[in-house]
Protein backbone atom coordinates (compact mmCIF):
# COMPACT_ATOMS: atom_id res chain seq x y z
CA UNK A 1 16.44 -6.20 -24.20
CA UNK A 2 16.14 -4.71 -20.63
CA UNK A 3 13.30 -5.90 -18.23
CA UNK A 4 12.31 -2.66 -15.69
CA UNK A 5 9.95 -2.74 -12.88
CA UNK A 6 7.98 -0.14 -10.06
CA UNK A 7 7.35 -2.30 -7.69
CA UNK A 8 4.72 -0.61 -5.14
CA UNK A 9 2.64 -1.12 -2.44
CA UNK A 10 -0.55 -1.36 -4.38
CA UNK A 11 0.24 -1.93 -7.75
CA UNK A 12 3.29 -2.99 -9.68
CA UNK A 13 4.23 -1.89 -13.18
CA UNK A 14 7.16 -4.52 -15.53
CA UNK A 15 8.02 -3.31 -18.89
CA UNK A 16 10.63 -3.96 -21.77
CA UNK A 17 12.82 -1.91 -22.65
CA UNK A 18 15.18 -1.15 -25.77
CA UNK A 19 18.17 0.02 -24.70
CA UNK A 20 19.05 3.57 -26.47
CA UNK A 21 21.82 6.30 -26.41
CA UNK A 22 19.50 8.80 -24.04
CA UNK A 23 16.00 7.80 -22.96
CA UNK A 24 15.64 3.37 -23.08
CA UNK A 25 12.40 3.08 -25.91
CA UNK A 26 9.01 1.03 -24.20
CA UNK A 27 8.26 -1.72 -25.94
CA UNK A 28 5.44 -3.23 -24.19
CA UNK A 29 4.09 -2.59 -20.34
CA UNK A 30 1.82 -3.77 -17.90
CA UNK A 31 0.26 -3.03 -14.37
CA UNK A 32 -0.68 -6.01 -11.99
CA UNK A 33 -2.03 -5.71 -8.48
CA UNK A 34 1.14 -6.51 -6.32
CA UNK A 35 0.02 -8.71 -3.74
CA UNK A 36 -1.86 -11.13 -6.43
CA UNK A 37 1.51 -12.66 -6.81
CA UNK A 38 3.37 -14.42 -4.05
CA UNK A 39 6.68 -13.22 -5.20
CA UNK A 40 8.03 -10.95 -8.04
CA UNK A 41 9.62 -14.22 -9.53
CA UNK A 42 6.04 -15.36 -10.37
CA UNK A 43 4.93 -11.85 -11.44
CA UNK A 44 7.30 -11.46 -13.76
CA UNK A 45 7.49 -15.13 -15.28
CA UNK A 46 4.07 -13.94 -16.04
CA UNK A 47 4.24 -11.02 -17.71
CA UNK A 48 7.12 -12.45 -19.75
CA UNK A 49 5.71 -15.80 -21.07
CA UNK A 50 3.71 -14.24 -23.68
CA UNK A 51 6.72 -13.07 -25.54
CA UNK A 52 8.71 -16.08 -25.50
CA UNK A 53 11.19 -14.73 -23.49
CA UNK A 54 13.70 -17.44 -22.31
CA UNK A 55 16.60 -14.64 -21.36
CA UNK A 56 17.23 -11.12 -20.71
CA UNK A 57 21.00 -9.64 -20.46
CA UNK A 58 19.63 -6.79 -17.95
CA UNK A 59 17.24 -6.22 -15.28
CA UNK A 60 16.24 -3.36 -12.87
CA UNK A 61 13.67 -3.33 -10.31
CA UNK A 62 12.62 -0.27 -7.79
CA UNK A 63 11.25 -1.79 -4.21
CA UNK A 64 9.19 0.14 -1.89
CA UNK A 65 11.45 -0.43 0.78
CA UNK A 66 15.55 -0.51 1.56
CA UNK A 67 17.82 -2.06 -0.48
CA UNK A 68 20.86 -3.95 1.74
CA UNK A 69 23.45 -5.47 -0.33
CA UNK A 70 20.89 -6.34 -2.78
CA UNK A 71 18.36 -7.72 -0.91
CA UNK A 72 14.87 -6.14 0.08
CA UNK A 73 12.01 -6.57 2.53
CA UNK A 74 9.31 -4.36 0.95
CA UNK A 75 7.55 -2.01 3.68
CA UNK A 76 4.07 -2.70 2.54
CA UNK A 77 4.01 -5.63 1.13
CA UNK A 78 5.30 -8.85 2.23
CA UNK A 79 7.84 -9.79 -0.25
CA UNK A 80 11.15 -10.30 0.88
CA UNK A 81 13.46 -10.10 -2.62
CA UNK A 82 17.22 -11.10 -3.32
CA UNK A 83 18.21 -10.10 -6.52
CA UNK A 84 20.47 -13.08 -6.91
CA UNK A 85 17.56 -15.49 -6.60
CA UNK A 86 14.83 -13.76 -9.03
CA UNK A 87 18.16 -13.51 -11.85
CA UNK A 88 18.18 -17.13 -11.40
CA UNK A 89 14.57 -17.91 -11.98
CA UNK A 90 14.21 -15.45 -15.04
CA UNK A 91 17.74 -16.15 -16.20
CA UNK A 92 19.04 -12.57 -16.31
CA UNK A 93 22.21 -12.00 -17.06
CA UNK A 94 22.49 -8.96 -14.70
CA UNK A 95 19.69 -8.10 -12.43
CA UNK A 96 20.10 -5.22 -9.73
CA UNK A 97 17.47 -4.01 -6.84
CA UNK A 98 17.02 -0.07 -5.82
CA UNK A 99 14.78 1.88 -4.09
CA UNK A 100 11.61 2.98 -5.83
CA UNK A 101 12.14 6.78 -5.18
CA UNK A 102 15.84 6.52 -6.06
CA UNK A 103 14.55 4.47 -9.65
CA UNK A 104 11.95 7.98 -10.17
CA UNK A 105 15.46 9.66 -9.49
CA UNK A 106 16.74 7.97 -12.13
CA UNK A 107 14.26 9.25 -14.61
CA UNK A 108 14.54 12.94 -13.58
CA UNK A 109 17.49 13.98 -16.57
CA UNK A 110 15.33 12.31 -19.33
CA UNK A 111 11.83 13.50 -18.27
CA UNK A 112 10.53 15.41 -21.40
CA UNK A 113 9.05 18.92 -20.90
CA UNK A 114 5.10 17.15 -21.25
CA UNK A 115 5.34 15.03 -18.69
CA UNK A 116 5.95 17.51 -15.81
CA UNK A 117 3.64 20.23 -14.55
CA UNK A 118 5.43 23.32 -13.18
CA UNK A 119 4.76 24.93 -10.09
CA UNK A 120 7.08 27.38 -9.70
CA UNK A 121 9.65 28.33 -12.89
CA UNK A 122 12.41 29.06 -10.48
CA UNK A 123 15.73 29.95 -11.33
CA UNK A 124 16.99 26.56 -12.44
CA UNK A 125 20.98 26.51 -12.04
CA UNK A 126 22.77 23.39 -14.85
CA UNK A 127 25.37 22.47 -12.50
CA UNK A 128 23.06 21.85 -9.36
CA UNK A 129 21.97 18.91 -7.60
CA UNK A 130 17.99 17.85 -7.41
CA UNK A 131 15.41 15.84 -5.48
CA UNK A 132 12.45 13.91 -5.67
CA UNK A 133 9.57 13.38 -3.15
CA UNK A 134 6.36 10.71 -4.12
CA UNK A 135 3.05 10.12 -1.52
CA UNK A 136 1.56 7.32 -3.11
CA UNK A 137 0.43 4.31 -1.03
CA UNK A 138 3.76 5.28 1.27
CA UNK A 139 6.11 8.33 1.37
CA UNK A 140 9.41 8.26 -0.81
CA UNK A 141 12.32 11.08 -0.68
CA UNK A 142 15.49 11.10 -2.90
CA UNK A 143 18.34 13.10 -3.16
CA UNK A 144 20.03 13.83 -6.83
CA UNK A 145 23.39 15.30 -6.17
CA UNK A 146 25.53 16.24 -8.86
CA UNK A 147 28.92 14.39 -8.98
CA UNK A 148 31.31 14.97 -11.92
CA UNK A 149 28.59 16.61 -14.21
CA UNK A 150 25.82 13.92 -13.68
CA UNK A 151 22.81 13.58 -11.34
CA UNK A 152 23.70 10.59 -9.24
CA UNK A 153 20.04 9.51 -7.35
CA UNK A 154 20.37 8.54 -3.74
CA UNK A 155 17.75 6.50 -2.22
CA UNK A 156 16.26 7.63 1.52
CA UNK A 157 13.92 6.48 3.96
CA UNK A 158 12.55 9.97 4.86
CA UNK A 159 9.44 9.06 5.30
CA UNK A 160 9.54 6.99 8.02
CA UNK A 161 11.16 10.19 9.92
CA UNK A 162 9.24 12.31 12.43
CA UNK A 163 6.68 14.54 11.27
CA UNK A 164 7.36 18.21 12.23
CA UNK A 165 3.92 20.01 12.49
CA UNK A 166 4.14 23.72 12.22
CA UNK A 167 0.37 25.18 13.14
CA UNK A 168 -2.06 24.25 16.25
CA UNK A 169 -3.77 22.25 13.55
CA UNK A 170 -1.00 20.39 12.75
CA UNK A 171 -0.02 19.77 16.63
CA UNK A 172 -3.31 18.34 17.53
CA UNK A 173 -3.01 16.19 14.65
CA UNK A 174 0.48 14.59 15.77
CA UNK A 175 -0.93 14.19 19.35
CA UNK A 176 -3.95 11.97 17.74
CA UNK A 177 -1.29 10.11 15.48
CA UNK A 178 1.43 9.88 18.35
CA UNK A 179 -1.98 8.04 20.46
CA UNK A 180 -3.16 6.18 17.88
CA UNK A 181 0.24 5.15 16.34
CA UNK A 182 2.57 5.63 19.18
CA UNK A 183 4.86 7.77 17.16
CA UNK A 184 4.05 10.18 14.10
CA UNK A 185 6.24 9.74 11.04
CA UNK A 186 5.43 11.39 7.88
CA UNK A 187 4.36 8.61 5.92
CA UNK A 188 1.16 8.55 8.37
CA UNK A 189 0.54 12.10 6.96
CA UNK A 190 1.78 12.34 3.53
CA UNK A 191 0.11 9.09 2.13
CA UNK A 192 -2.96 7.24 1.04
CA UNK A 193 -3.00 6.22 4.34
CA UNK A 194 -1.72 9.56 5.18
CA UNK A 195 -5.22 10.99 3.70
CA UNK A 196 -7.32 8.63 5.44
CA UNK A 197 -6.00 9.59 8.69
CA UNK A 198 -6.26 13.08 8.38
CA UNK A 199 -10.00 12.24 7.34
CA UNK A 200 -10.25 10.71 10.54
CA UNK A 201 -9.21 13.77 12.50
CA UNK A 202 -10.99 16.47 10.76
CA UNK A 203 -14.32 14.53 10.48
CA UNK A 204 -16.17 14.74 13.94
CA UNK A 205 -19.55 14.32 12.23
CA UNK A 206 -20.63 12.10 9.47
CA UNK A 207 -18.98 12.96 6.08
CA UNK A 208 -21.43 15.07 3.85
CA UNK A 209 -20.00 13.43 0.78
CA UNK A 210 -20.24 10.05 2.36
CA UNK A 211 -17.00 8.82 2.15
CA UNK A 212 -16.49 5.99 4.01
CA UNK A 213 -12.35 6.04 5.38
CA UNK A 214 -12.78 1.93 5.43
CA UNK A 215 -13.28 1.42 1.66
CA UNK A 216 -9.99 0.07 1.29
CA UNK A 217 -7.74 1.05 -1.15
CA UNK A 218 -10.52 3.61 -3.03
CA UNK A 219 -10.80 5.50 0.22
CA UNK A 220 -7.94 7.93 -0.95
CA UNK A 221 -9.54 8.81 -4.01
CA UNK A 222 -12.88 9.16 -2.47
CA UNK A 223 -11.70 11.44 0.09
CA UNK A 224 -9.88 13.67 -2.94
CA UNK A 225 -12.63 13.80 -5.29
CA UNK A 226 -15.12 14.85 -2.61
CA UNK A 227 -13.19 17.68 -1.35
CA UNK A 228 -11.63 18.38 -5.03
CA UNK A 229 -15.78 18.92 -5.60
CA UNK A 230 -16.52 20.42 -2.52
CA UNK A 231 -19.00 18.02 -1.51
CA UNK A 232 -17.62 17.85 1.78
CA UNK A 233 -16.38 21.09 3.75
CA UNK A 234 -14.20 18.66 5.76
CA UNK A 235 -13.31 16.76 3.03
CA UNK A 236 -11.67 20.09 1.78
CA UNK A 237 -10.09 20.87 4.89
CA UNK A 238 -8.56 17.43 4.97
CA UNK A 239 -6.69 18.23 1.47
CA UNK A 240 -6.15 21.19 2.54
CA UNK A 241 -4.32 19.94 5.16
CA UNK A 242 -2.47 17.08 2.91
CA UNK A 243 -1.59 20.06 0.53
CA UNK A 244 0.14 22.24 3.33
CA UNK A 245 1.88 19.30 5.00
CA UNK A 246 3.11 18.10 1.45
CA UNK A 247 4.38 21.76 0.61
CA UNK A 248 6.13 21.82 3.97
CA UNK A 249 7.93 19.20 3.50
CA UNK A 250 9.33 19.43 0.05
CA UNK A 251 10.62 23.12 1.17
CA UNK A 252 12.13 20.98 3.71
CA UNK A 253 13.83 18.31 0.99
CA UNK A 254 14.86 20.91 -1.25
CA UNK A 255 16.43 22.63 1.90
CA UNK A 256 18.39 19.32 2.62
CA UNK A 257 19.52 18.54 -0.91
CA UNK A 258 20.17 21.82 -1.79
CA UNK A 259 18.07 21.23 -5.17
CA UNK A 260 18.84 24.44 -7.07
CA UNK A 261 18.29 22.18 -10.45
CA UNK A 262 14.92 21.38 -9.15
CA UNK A 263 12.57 19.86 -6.63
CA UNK A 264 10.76 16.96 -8.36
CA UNK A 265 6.92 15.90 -7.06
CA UNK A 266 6.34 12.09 -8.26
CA UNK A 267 3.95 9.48 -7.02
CA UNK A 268 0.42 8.73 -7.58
CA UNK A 269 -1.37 11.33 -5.46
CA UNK A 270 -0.22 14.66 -6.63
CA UNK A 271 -1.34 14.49 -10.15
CA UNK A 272 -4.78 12.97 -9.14
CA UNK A 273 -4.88 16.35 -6.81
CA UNK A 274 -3.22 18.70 -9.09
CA UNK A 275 -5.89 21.70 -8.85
CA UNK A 276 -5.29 21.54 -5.32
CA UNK A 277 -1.56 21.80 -5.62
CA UNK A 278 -1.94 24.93 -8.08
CA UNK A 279 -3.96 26.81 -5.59
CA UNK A 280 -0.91 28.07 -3.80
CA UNK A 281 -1.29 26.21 -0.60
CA UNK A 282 1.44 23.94 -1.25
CA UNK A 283 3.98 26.67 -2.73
CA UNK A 284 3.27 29.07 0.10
CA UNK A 285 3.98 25.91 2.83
CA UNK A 286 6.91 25.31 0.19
CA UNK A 287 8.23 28.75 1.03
CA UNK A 288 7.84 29.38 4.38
CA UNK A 289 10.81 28.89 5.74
CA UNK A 290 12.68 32.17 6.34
CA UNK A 291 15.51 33.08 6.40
CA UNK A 292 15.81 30.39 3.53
CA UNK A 293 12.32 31.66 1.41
CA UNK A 294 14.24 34.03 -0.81
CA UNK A 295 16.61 30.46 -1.88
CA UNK A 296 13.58 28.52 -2.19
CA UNK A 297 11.80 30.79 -4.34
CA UNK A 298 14.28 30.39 -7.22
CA UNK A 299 13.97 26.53 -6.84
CA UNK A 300 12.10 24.80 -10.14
CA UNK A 301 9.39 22.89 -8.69
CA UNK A 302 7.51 20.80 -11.21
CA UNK A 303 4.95 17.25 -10.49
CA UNK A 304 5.67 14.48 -12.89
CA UNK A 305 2.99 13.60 -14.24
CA UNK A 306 3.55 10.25 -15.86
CA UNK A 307 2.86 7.34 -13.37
CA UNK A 308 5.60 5.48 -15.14
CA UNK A 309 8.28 7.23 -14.19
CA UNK A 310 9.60 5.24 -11.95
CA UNK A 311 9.43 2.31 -14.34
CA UNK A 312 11.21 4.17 -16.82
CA UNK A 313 13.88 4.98 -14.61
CA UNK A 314 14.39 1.65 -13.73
CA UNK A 315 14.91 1.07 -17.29
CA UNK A 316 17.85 3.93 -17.05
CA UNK A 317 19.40 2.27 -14.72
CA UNK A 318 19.00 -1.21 -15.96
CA UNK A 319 20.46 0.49 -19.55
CA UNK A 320 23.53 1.14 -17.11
CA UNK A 321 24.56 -2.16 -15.72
């Protein structure tokens, strides 16, 4: 039996597993809100006591944060995990950490055809490497190159680098972040948070729609469904802008990894805002980026559009230990 987690910055998702040849088979899941727990210990002694559970021979759990030599200090939540100490309170028999973009990585080879959305068909080449960017409540990048015939997921901290605006639009916006902030980085952008600051900037009346950009963690889907309906001609120019900075910096992942087997969209947001990522404001952002358009146009692009693929990736790597 395996025990997998997605541990994120809002909500956390644990599930067992049964280990299988390709794809590990869900036995039973749950979601809790992350920061109800004082540690993942607790969380998981939780979500394991109903099934009698006393051990487990494997473990795998993505963090929203770095992983150093097994340890992790989550970026948004404060949790500070050693994977040595939480195999000792569940009695595991092997228990490892990873990133939560590089456990989504992990998922990519045994995503089935209906749970990704495709953007752009591309020219998908077998023996090429891949990579994986998420907004959800922070910004994740992986890389997937392939070593000795298999995708081998690398975790990142891209988005924590500097955001590179490319329009007058965009330049005002990193002044306002760079003041507010005192540097911009692309998780301030490409975010919940993200969307809730580019609300900020874009609204300099009251919001037709309403919205109110202190509502917590609903804010983000407030903001999308009002300019999704176009109750709110700001409210559509702040997706608008979310989509074209989102686009913009995929091209500029898939540039990096070289992802000629595919660029990979995960996270919460994009399939809550998938009509808006159809439109062809994200591809054309995707694309813009000559000389290199012509290579990026024969790039797959799909979104993923189950939420648990980061938990079942964890599984795949747990099914690996």
């Amino acid at each position: 039996m395996i025990l997998a987690g997605d541990i994120g910055g809002t909500k956390t998702l644990l599930g067992l597993f049964e280990p299988t040849d390709e794809r590990p088979r869900m036995i039973e899941h749950r979601a809790f809100p992350t920061l109800d727990y004082a540690s993942l210990a607790d969380m998981a002694r939780a979500f394991l006591a109903p099934f009698g559970i006393d051990r487990l021979d494997t473990a795998s759990f993505g963090v929203a944060g770095p992983v150093v030599e097994q340890t992790a200090q989550l970026t948004n939540v404060p949790w500070s995990i050693d994977a040595m100490e939480v195999a000792a309170h569940l009695n595991v028999g092997r228990l490892a950490l990873l990133n939560d973009l590089q456990a989504i990585a992990y998922a990519v080879p045994v995503l089935r055809s209906e749970e990704l959305e495709v953007l752009q068909e591309g020219q998908r080449v077998a023996e090429g490497g891949a990579a994986v960017i998420a907004a959800g409540t922070g910004l994740g990048e992986a890389l997937l190159p392939r070593v000795a015939g298999r995708l081998v997921p690398s975790p990142s901290e891209a988005g924590h680098a500097d955001f590179a605006p490319r329009t007058p639009r965009e330049i005002e916006f990193l002044m306002e972040l760079t003041r507010v902030f005192g540097r911009a980085e692309w998780e301030q952008v490409l975010s919940g948070r993200g969307l809730v600051n580019l609300f900020r900037f874009r609204h300099r009346t009251e919001c037709l729609a309403a919205v109110d950009p202190d509502d917590g963690v609903r804010a983000p889907a407030l903001i999308s469904a009002a300019a999704l309906e176009g109750r709110c001609p700001d409210c559509v120019e702040t997706l608008e802008m979310f989509v074209d900075a989102y686009g913009a910096e995929a091209g500029n992942l898939a540039l990096r990894a070289v992802a000629t087997a595919g660029l990979f969209i995960g996270g919460g947001i994009a399939p809550k805002v998938l009509p808006a990522l159809k439109t062809g404001r994200f591809l054309a952002a995707f694309l813009s980026k000559p000389p290199m358009d012509e290579f990026l146009a024969k790039i797959p692009v799909s979104v993923i559009l189950d939420d648990r693929a980061g938990l079942l990736g964890a599984a795949v790597h747990a099914s690996r230990l």
